[in-house]
C-alpha atoms as a PDB file:
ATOM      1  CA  UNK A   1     -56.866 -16.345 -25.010  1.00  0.00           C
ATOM      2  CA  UNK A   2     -53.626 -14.846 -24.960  1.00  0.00           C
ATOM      3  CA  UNK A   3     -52.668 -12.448 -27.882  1.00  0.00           C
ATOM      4  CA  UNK A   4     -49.611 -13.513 -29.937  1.00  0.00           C
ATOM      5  CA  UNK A   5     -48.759  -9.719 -30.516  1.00  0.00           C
ATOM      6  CA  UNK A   6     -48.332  -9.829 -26.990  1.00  0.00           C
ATOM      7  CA  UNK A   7     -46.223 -13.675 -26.281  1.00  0.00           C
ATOM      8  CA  UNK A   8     -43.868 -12.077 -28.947  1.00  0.00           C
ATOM      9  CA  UNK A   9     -42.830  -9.206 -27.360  1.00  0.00           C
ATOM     10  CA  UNK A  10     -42.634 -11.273 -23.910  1.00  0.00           C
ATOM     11  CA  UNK A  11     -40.433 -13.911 -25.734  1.00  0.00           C
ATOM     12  CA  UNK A  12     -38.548 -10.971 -27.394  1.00  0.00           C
ATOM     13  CA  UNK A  13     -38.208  -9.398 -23.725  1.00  0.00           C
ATOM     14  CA  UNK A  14     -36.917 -12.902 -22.136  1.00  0.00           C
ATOM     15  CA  UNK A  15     -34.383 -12.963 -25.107  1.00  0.00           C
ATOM     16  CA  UNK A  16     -32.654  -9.943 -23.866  1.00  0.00           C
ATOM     17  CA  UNK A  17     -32.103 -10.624 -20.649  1.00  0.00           C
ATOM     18  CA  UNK A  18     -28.746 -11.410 -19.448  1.00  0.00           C
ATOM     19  CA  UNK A  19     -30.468 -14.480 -16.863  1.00  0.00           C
ATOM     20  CA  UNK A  20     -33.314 -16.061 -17.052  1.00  0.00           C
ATOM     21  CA  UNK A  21     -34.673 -17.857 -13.930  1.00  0.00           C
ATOM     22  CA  UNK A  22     -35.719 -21.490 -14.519  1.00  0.00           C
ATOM     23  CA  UNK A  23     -39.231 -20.813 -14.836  1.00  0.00           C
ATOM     24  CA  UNK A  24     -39.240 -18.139 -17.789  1.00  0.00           C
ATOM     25  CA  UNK A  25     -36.399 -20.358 -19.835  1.00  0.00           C
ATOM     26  CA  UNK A  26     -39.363 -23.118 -19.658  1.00  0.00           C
ATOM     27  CA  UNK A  27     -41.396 -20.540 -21.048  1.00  0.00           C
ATOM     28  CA  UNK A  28     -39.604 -19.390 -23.184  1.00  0.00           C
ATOM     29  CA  UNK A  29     -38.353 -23.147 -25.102  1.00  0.00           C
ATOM     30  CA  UNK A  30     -42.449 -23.599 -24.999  1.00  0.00           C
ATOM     31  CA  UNK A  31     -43.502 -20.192 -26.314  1.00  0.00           C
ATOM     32  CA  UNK A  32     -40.953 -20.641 -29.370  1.00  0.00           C
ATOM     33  CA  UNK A  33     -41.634 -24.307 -29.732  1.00  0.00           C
ATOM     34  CA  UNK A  34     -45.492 -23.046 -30.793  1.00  0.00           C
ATOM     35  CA  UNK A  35     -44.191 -20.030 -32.339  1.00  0.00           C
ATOM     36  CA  UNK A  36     -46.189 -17.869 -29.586  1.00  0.00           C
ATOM     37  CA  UNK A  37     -49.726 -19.628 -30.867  1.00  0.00           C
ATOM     38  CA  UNK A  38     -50.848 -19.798 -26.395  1.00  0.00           C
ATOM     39  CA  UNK A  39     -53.470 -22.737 -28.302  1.00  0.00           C
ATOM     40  CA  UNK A  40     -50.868 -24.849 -29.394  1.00  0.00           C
ATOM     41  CA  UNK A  41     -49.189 -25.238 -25.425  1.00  0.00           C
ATOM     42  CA  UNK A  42     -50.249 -27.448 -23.676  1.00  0.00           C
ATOM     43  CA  UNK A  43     -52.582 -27.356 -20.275  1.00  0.00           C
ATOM     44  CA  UNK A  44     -48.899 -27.443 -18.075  1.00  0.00           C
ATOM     45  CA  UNK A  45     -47.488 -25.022 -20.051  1.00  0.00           C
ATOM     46  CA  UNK A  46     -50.197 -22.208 -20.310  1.00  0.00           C
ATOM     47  CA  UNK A  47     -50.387 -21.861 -17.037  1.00  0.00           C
ATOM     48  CA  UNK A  48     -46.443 -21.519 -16.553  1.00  0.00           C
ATOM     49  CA  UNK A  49     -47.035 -18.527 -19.342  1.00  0.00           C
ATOM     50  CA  UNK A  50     -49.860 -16.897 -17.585  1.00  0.00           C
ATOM     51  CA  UNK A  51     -47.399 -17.198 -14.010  1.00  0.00           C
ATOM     52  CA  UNK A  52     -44.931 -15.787 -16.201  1.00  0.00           C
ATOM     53  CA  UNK A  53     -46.404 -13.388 -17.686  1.00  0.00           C
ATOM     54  CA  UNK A  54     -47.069 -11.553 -14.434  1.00  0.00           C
ATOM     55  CA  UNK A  55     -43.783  -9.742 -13.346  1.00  0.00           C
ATOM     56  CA  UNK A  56     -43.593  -8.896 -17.441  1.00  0.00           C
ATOM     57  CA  UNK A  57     -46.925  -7.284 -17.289  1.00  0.00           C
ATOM     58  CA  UNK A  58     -45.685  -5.513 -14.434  1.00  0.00           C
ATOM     59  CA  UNK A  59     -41.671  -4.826 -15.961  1.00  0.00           C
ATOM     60  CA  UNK A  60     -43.726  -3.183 -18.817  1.00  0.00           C
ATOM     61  CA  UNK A  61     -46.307  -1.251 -16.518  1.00  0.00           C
ATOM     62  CA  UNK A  62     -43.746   0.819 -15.054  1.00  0.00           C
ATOM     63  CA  UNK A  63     -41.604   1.223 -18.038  1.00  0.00           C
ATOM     64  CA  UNK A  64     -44.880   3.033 -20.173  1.00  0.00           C
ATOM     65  CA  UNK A  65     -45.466   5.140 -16.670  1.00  0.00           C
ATOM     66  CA  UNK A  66     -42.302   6.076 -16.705  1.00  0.00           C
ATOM     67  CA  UNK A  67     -41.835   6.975 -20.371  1.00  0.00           C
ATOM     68  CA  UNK A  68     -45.591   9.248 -19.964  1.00  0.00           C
ATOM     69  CA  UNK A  69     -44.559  11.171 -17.160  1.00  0.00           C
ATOM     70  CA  UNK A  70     -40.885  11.490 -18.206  1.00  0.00           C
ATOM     71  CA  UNK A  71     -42.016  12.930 -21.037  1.00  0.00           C
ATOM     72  CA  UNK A  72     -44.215  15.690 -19.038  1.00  0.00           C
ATOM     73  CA  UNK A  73     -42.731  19.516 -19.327  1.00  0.00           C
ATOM     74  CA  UNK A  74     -43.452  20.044 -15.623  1.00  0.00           C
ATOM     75  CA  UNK A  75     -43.902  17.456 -13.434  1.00  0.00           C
ATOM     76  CA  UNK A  76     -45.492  17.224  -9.799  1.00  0.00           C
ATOM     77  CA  UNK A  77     -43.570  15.988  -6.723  1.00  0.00           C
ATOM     78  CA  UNK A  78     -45.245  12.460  -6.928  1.00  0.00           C
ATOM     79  CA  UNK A  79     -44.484  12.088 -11.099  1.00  0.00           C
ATOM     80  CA  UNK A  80     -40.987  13.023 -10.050  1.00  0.00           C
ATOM     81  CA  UNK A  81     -40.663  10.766  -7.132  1.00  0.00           C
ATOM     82  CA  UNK A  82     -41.871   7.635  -9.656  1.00  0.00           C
ATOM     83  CA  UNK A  83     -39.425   9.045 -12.016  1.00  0.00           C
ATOM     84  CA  UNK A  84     -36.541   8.879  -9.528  1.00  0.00           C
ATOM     85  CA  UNK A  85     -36.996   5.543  -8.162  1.00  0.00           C
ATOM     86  CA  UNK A  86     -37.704   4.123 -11.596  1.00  0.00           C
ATOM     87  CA  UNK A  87     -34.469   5.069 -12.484  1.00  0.00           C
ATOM     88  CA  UNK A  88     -32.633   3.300  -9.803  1.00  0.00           C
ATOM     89  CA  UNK A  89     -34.779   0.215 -10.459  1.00  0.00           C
ATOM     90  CA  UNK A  90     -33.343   0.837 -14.168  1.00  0.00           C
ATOM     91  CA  UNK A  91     -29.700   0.512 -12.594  1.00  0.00           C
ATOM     92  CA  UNK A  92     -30.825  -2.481 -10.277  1.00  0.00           C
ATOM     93  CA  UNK A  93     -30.233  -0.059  -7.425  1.00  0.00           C
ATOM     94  CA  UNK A  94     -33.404  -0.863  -5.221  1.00  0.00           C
ATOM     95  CA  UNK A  95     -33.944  -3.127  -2.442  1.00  0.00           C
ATOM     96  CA  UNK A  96     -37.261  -5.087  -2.380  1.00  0.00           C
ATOM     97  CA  UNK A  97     -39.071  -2.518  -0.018  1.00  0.00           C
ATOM     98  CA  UNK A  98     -38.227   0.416  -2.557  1.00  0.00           C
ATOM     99  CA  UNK A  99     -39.166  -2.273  -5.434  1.00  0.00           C
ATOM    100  CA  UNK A 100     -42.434  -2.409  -3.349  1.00  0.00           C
ATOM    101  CA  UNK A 101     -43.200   1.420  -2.678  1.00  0.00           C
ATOM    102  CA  UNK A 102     -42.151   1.954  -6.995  1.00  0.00           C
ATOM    103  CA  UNK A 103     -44.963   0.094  -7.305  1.00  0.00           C
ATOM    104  CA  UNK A 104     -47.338   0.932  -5.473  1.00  0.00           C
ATOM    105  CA  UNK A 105     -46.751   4.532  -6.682  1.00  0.00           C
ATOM    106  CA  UNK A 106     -47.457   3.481 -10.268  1.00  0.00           C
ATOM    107  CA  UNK A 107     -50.673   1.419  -9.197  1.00  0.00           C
ATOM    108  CA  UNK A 108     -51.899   4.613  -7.224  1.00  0.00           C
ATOM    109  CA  UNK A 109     -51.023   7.117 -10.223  1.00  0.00           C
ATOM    110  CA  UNK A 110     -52.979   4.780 -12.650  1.00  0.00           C
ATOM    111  CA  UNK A 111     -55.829   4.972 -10.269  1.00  0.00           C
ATOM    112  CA  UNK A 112     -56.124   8.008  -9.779  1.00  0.00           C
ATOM    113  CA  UNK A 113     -56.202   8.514 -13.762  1.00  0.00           C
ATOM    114  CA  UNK A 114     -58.678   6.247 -14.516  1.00  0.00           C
ATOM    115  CA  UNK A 115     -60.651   8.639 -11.589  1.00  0.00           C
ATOM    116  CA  UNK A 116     -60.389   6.022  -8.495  1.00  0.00           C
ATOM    117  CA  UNK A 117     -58.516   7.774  -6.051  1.00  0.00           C
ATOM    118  CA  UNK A 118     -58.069  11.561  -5.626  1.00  0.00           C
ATOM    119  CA  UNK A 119     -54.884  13.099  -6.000  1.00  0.00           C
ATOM    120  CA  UNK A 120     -55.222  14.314  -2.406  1.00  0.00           C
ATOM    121  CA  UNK A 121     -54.701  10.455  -2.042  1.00  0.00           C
ATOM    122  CA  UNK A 122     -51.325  10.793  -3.676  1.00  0.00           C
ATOM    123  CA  UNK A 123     -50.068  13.622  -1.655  1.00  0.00           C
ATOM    124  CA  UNK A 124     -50.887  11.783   1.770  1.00  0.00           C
ATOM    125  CA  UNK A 125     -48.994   8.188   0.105  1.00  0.00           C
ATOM    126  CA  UNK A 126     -46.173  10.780  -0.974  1.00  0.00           C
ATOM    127  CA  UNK A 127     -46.066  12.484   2.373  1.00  0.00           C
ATOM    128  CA  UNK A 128     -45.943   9.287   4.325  1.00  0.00           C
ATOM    129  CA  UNK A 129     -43.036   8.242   2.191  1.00  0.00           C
ATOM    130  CA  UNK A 130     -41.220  11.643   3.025  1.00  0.00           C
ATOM    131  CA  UNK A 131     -41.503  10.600   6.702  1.00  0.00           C
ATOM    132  CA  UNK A 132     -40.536   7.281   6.475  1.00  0.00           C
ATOM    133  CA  UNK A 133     -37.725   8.695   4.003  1.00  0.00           C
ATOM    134  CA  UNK A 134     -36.402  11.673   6.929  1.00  0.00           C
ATOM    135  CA  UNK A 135     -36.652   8.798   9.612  1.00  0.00           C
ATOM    136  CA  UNK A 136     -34.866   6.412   7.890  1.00  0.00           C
ATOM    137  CA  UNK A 137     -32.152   9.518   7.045  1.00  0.00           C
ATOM    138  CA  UNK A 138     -31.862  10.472  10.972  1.00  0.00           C
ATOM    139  CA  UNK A 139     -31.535   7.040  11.964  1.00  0.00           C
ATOM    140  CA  UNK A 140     -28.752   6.763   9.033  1.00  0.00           C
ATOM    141  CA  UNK A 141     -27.064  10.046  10.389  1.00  0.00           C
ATOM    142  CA  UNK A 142     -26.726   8.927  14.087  1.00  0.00           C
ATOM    143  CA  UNK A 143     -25.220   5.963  13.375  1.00  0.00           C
ATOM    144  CA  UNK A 144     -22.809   7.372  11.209  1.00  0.00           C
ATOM    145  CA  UNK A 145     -22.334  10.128  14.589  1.00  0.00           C
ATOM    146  CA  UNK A 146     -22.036   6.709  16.701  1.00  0.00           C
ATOM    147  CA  UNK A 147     -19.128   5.197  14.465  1.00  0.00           C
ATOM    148  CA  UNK A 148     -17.590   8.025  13.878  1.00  0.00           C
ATOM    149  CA  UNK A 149     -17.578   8.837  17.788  1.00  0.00           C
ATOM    150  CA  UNK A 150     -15.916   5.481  18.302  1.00  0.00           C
ATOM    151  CA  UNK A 151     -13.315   6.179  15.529  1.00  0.00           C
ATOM    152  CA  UNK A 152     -11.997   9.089  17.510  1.00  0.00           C
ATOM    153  CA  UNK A 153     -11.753   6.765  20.670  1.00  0.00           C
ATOM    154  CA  UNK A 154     -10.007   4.111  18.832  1.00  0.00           C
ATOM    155  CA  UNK A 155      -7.868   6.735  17.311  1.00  0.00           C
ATOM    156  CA  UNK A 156      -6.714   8.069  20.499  1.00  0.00           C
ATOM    157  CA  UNK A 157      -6.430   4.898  21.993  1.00  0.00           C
ATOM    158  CA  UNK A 158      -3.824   3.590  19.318  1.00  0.00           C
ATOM    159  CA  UNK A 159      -2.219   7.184  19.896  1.00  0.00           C
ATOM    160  CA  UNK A 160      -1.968   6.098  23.670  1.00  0.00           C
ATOM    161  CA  UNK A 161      -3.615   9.351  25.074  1.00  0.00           C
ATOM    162  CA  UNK A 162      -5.923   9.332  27.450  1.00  0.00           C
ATOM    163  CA  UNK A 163      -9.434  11.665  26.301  1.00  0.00           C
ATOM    164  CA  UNK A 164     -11.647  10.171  29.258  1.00  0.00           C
ATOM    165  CA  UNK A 165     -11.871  13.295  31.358  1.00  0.00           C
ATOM    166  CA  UNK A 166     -11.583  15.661  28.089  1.00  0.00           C
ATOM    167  CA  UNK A 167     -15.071  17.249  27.378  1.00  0.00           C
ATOM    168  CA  UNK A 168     -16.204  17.200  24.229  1.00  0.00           C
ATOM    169  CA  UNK A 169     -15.022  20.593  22.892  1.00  0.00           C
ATOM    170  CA  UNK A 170     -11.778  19.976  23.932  1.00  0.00           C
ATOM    171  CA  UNK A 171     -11.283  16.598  22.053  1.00  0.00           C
ATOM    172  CA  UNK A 172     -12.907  18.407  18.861  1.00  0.00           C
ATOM    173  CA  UNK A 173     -10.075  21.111  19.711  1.00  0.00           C
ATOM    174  CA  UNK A 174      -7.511  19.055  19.976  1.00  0.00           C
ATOM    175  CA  UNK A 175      -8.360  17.619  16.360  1.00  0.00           C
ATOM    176  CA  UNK A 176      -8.743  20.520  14.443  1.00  0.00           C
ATOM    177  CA  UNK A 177      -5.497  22.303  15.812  1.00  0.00           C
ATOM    178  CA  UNK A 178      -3.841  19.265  14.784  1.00  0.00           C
ATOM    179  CA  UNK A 179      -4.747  18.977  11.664  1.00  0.00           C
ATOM    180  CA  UNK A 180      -4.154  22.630  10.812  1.00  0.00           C
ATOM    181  CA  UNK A 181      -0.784  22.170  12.515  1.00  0.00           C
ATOM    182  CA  UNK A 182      -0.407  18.963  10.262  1.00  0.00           C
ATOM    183  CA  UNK A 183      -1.316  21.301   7.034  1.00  0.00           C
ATOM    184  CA  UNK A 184       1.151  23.825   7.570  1.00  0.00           C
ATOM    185  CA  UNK A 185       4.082  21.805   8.209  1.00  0.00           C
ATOM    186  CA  UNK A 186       2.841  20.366   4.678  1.00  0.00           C
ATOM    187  CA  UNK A 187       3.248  23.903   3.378  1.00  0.00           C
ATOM    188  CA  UNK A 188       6.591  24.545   4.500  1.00  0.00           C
ATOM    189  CA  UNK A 189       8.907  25.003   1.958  1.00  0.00           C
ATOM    190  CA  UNK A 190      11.418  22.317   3.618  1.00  0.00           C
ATOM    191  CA  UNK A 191       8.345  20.333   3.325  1.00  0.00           C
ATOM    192  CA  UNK A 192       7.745  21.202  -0.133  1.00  0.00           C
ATOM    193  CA  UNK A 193      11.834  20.359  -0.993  1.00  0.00           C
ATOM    194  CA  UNK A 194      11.222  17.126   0.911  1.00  0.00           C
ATOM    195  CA  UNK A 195       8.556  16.132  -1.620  1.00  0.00           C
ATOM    196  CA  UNK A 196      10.790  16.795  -4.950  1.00  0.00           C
ATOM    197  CA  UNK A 197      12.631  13.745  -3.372  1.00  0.00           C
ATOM    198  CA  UNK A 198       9.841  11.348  -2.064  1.00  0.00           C
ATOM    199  CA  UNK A 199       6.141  12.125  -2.680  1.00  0.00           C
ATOM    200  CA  UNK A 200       4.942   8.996  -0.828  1.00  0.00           C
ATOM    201  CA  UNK A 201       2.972   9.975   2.137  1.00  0.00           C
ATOM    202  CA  UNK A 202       4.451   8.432   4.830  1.00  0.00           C
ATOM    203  CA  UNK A 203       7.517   8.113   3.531  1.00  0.00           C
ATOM    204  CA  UNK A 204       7.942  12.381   2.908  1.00  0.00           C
ATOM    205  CA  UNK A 205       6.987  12.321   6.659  1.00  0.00           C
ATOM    206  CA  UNK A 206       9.597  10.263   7.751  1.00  0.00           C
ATOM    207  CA  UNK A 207      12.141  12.214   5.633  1.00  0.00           C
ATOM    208  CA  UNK A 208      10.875  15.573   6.436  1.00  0.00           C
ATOM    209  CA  UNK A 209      11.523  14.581   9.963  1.00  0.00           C
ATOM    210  CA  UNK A 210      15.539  13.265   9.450  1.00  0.00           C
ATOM    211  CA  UNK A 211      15.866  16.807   7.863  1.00  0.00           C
ATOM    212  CA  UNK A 212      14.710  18.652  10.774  1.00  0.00           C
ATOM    213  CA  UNK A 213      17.098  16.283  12.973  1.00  0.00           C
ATOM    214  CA  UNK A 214      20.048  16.819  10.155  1.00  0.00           C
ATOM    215  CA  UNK A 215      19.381  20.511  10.518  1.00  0.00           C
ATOM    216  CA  UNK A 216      19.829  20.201  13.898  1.00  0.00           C
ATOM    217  CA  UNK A 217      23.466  19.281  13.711  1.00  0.00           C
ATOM    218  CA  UNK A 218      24.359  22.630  11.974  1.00  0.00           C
ATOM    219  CA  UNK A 219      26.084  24.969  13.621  1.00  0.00           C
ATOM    220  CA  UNK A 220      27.214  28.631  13.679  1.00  0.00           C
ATOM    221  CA  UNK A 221      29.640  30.338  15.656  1.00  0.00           C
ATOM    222  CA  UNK A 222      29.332  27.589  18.164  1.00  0.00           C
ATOM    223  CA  UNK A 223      25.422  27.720  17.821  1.00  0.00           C
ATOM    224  CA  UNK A 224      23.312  25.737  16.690  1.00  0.00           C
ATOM    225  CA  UNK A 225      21.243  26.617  13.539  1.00  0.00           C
ATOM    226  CA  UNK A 226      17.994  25.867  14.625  1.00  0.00           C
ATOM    227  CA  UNK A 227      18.738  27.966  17.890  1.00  0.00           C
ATOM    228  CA  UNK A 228      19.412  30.119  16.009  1.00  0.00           C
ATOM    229  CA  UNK A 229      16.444  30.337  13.568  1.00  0.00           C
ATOM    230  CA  UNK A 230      14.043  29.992  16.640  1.00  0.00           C
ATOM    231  CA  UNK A 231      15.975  33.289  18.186  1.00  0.00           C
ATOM    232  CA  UNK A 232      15.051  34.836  15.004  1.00  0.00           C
ATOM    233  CA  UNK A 233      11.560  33.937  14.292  1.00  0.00           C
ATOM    234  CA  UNK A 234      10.663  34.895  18.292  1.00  0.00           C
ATOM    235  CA  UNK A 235      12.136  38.137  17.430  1.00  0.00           C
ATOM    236  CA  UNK A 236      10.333  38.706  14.326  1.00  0.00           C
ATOM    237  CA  UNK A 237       7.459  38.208  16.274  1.00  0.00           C
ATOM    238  CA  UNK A 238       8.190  40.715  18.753  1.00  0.00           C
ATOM    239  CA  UNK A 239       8.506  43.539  16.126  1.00  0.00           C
END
């Protein structure tokens, strides 16, 4: 027989969830018809209690783990791992394999407090989760190297430049020296008076560049300015 202690604080639990599937609002319409007495359902219903009551037993297995070894001063790499995935479980944040190894982790810890497994038994489940963990992280990190190596072909391909006989340190060259170039034409202080008139990005670029064309209509003594700012700056570099 089923406690009523116990069917209230399962009805309780079902009340505060946001959805209920259709199974636990049977339940729960039958538990509160009865007022929780598991007697007074009938044959149908207990059993759709006892199924039920199952992932509930579970929910509230983890949740008194978790509150225990939360609650630790120092806590061992296992404890911590539980810890960690129980909190993304908290923010609905795990698929059902990681729902899976949360589990399993709590059903292991339990046993090896009640003096079933060893806790050299934890540290091999932990370390084959580490593995599967860095594999899963190096397969994550070369696909991310794959699309990221066929962003920079795209890239140049939009750009019209051809990178096919380029070697690898050349093309990652050819980035970086743009981008710095890129950064200090945004430090400029025409740049920097461009932006007091249009901060939108593309838009400042655009303007930036009539300015420089604009400038280049200037003349002085029947030369023009930027001549003659380019005769200066090479001799300033001379000196």
């Amino acid at each position: 027989m089923l406690q009523i202690a116990e069917l209230h604080a399962f009805v309780e639990f079902l009340e505060q969830q946001e959805q209920l599937s259709d199974l636990q609002s049977q339940v729960l319409k039958a538990l509160n018809s009865v007022d929780c007495n598991f007697e007074g359902l009938t044959q149908t219903d207990q059993v759709l209690v006892k199924e039920a009551l199952k992932p509930y037993r579970e929910h509230l297995k983890l949740k008194l783990l978790f509150e225990e070894l939360n609650n630790l001063p120092l806590k061992t790499e296992y404890e911590q791992k539980f810890l960690d995935l129980y909190e993304l479980f908290q923010k609905n944040a795990l698929d059902q394999m990681e729902l899976n190894i949360l589990k399993t982790l709590a059903t292991r810890y339990l046993n090896f407090k009640a003096q079933k497994l060893e806790y050299s038994d934890l540290e091999l489940y932990l370390s084959q989760l580490q593995k599967k963990d860095a594999g899963k992280k190096r397969k994550a990190e070369n696909q991310r190297k794959f699309e990221l190596g066929g962003a920079v072909l795209v890239a140049f391909k939009k750009l019209n430049i051809d990178i096919s006989n380029d070697t690898p340190q050349q093309i990652t060259n050819r980035i970086v020296n743009t981008t710095k170039f890129h950064n200090e034409v945004r430090k400029s202080l025409i740049f920097k008076d461009v932006k007091t008139y249009e901060n939108e990005y593309f838009k400042a670029n655009k303007l930036f560049i009539q300015v420089l064309e604009g400038l280049h209509t200037w003349q002085k003594g029947g030369e023009l300015l930027s001549v003659i700012e380019i005769k200066k700056a090479l001799e300033k570099g001379e000196e």
